[in-house]
N, C-alpha and C. Protein backbone atom coordinates (compact mmCIF):
# COMPACT_ATOMS: atom_id res chain seq x y z
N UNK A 1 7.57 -2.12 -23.17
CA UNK A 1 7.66 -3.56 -23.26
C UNK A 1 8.27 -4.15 -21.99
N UNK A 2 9.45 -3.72 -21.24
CA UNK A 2 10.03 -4.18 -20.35
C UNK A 2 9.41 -3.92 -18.98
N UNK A 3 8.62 -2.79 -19.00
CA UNK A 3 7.70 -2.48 -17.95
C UNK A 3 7.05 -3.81 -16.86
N UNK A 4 6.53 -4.84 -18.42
CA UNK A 4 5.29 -5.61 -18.16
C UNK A 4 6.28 -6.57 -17.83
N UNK A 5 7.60 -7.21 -18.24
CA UNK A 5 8.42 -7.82 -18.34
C UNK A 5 8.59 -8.48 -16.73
N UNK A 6 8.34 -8.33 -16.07
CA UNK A 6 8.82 -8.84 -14.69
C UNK A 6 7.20 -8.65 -13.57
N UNK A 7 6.16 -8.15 -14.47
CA UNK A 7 4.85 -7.48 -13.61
C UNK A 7 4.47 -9.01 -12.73
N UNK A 8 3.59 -8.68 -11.64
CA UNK A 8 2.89 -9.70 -10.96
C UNK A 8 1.59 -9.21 -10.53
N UNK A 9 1.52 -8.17 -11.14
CA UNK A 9 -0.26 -7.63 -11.20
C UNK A 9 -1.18 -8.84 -11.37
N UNK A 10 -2.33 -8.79 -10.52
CA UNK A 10 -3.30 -9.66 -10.44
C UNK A 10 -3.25 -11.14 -10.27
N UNK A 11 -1.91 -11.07 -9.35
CA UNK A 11 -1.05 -12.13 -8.37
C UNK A 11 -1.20 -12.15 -7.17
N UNK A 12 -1.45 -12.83 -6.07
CA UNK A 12 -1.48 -13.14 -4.63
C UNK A 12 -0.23 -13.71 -4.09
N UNK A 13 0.16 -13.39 -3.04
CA UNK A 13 1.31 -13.64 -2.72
C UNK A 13 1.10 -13.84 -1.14
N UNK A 14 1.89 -14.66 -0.50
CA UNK A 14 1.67 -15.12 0.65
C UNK A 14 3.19 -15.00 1.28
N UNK A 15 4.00 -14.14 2.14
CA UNK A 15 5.16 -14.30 2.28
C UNK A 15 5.21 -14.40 3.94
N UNK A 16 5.65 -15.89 4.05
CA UNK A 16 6.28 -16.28 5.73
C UNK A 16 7.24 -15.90 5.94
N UNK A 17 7.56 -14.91 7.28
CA UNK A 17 8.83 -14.46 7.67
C UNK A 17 9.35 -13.17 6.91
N UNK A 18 7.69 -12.45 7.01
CA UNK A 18 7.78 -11.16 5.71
C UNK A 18 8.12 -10.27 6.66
N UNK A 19 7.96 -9.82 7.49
CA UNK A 19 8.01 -8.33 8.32
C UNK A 19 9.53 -8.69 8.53
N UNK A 20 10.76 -9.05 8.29
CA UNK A 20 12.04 -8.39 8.05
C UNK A 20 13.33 -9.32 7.50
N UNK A 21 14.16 -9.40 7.27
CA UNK A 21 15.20 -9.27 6.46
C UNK A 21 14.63 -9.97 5.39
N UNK A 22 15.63 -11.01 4.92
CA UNK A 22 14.80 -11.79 3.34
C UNK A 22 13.52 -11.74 3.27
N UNK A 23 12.27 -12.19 4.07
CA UNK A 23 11.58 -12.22 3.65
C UNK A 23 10.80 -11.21 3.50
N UNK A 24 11.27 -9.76 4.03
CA UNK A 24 10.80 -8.67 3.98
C UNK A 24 11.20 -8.36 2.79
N UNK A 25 12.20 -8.51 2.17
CA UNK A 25 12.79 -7.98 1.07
C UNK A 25 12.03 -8.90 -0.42
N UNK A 26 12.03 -9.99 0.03
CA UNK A 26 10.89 -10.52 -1.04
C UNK A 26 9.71 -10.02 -1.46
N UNK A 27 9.16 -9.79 -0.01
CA UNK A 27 7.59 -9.45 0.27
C UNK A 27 7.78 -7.68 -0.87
N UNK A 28 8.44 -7.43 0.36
CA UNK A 28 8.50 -6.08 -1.17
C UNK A 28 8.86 -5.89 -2.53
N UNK A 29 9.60 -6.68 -2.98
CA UNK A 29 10.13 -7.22 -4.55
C UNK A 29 8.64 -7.53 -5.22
N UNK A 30 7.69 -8.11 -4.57
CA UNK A 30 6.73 -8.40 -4.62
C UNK A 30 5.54 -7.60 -4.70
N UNK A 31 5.56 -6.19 -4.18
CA UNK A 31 4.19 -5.42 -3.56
C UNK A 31 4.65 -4.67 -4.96
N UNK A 32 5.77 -4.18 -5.04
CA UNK A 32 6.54 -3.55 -6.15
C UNK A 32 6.34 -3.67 -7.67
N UNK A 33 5.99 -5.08 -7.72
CA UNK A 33 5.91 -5.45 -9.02
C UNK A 33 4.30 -5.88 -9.43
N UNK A 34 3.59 -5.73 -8.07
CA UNK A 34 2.20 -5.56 -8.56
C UNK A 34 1.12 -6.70 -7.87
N UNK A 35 2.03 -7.45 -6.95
CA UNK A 35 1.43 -7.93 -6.53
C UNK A 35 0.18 -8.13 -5.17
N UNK A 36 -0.63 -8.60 -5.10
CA UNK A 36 -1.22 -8.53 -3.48
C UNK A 36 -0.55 -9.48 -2.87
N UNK A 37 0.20 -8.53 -1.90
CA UNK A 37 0.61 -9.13 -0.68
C UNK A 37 0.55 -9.70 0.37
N UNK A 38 0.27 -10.93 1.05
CA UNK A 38 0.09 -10.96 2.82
C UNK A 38 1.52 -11.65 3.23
N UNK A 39 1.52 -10.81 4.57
CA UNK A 39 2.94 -11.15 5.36
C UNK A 39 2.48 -11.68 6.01
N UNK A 40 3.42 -13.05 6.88
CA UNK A 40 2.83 -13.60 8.36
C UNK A 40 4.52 -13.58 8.92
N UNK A 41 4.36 -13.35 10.00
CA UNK A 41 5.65 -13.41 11.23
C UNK A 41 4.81 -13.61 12.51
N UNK A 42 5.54 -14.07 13.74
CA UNK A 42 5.10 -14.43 14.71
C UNK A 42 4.80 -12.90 15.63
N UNK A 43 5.70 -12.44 15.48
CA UNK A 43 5.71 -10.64 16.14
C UNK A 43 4.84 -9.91 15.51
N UNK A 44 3.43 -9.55 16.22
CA UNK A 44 2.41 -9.09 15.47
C UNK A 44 3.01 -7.67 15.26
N UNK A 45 3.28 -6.64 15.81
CA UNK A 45 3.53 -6.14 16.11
C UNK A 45 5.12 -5.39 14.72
N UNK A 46 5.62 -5.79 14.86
CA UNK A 46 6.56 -5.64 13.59
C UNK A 46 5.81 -6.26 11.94
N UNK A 47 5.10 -6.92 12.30
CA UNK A 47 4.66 -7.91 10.84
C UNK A 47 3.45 -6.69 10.35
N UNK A 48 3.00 -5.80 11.79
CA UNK A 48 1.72 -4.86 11.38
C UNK A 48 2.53 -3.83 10.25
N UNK A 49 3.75 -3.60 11.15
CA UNK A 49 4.30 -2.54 10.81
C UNK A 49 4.83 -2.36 9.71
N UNK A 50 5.65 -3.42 9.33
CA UNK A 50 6.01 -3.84 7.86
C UNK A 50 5.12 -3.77 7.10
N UNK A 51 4.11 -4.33 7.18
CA UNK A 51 2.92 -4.37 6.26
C UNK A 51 2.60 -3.05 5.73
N UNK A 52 2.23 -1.78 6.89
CA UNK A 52 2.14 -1.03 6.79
C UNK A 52 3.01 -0.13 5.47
N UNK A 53 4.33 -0.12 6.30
CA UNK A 53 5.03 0.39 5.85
C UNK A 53 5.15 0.31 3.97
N UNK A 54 5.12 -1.51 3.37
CA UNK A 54 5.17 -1.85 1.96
C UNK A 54 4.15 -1.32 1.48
N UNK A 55 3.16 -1.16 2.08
CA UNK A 55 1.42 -0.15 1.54
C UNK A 55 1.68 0.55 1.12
N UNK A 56 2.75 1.45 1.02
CA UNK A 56 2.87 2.71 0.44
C UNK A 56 3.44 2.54 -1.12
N UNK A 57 3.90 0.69 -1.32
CA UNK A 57 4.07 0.95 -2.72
C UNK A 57 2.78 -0.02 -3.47
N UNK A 58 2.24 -0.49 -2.65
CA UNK A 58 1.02 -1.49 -3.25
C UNK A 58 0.65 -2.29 -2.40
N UNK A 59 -0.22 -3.26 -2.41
CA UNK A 59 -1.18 -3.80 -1.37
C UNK A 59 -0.47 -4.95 -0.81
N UNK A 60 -0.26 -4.89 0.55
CA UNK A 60 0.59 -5.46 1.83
C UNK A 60 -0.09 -5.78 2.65
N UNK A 61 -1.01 -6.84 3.21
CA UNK A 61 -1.50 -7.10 3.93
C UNK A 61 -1.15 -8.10 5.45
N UNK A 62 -0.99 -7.74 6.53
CA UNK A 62 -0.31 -8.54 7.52
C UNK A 62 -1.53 -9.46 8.54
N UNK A 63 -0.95 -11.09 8.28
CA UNK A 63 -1.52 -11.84 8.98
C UNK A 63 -0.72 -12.57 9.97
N UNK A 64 -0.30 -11.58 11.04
CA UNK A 64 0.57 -12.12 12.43
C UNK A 64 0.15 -13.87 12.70
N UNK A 65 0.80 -14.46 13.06
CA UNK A 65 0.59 -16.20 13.91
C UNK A 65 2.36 -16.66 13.71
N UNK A 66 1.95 -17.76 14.24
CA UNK A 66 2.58 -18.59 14.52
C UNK A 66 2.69 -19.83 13.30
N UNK A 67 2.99 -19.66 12.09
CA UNK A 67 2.83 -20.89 11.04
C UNK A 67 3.90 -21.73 11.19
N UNK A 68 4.62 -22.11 12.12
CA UNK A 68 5.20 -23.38 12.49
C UNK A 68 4.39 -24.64 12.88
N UNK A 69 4.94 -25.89 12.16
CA UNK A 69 3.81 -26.96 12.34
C UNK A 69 2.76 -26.95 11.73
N UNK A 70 2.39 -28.60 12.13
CA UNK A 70 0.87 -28.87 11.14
C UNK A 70 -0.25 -27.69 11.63
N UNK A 71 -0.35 -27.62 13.11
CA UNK A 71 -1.07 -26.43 13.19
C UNK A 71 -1.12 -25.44 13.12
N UNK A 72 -0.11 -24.85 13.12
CA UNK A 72 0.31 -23.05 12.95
C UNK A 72 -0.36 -22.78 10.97
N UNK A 73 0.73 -23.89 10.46
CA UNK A 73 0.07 -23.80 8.74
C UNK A 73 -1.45 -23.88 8.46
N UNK A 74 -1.84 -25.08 9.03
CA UNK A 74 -3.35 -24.81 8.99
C UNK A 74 -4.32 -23.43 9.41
N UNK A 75 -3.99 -22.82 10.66
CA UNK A 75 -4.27 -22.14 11.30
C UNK A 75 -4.17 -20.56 10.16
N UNK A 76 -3.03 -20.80 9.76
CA UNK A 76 -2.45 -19.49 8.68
C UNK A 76 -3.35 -19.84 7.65
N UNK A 77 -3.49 -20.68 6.94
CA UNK A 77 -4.15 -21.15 5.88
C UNK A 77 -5.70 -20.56 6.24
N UNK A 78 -6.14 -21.49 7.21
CA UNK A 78 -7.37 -20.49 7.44
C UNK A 78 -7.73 -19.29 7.15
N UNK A 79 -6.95 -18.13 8.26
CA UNK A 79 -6.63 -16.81 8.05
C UNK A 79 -6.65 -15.91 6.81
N UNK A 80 -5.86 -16.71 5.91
CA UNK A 80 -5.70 -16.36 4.34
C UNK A 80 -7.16 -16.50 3.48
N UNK A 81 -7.50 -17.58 3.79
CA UNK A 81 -8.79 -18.11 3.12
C UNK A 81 -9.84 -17.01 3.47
N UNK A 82 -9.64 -16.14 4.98
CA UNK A 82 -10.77 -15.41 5.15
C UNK A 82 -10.56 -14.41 4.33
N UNK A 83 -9.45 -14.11 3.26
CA UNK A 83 -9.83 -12.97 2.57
C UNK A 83 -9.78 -13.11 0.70
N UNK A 84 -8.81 -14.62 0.87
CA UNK A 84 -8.97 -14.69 -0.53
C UNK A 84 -9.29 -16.50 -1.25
N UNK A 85 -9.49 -16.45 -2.54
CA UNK A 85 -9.67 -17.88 -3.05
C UNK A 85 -8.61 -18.65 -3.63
N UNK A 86 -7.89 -17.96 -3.73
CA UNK A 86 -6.49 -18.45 -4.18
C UNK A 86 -5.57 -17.85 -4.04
N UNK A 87 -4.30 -18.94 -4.52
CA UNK A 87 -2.91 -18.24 -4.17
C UNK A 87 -2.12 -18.51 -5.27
N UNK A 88 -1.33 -17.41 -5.55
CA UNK A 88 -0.52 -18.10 -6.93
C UNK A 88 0.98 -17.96 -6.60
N UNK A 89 1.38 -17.36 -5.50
CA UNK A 89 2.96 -17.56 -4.95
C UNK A 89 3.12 -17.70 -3.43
């Protein structure tokens, strides 16, 4: 019963400022409990890696940019859209 109690299976998740501290720690609270993941950070490069790394407990996907501003968000938004139809966190 308590298993399901906290699940986010067949949830999308979008976490800014995921590849390290809080929001890394979200992002994984997150991959953990069942959710699909995408990280964005400006450092492609660490945001790959993180990503990587949360894969090993469930699906982590990293979309490096810049989402500061009307354009960076748009720009991210895009990005996201190329892989999914919705978002529910």
């Amino acid at each position: 019963m308590f298993d399901n109690l906290f699940s986010l299976e067949g949830r999308v998740a979008l976490i800014t400022g995921g590849s390290r501290g809080i929001g890394e720690m979200i992002a994984e609270g997150y991959v953990r409990a069942g959710a699909k993941v995408y990280i964005t950070a400006r450092k492609a490069p660490e945001c790959l890696a993180t990503a990587e790394r949360l894969s090993e407990f469930g699906t982590c996907i990293a979309l490096p940019g810049d989402a500061s501003g009307a354009d960076g968000a748009k720009a991210l938004a895009a990005k996201f859209l190329e892989h999914e139809s919705k978002l529910d966190i």
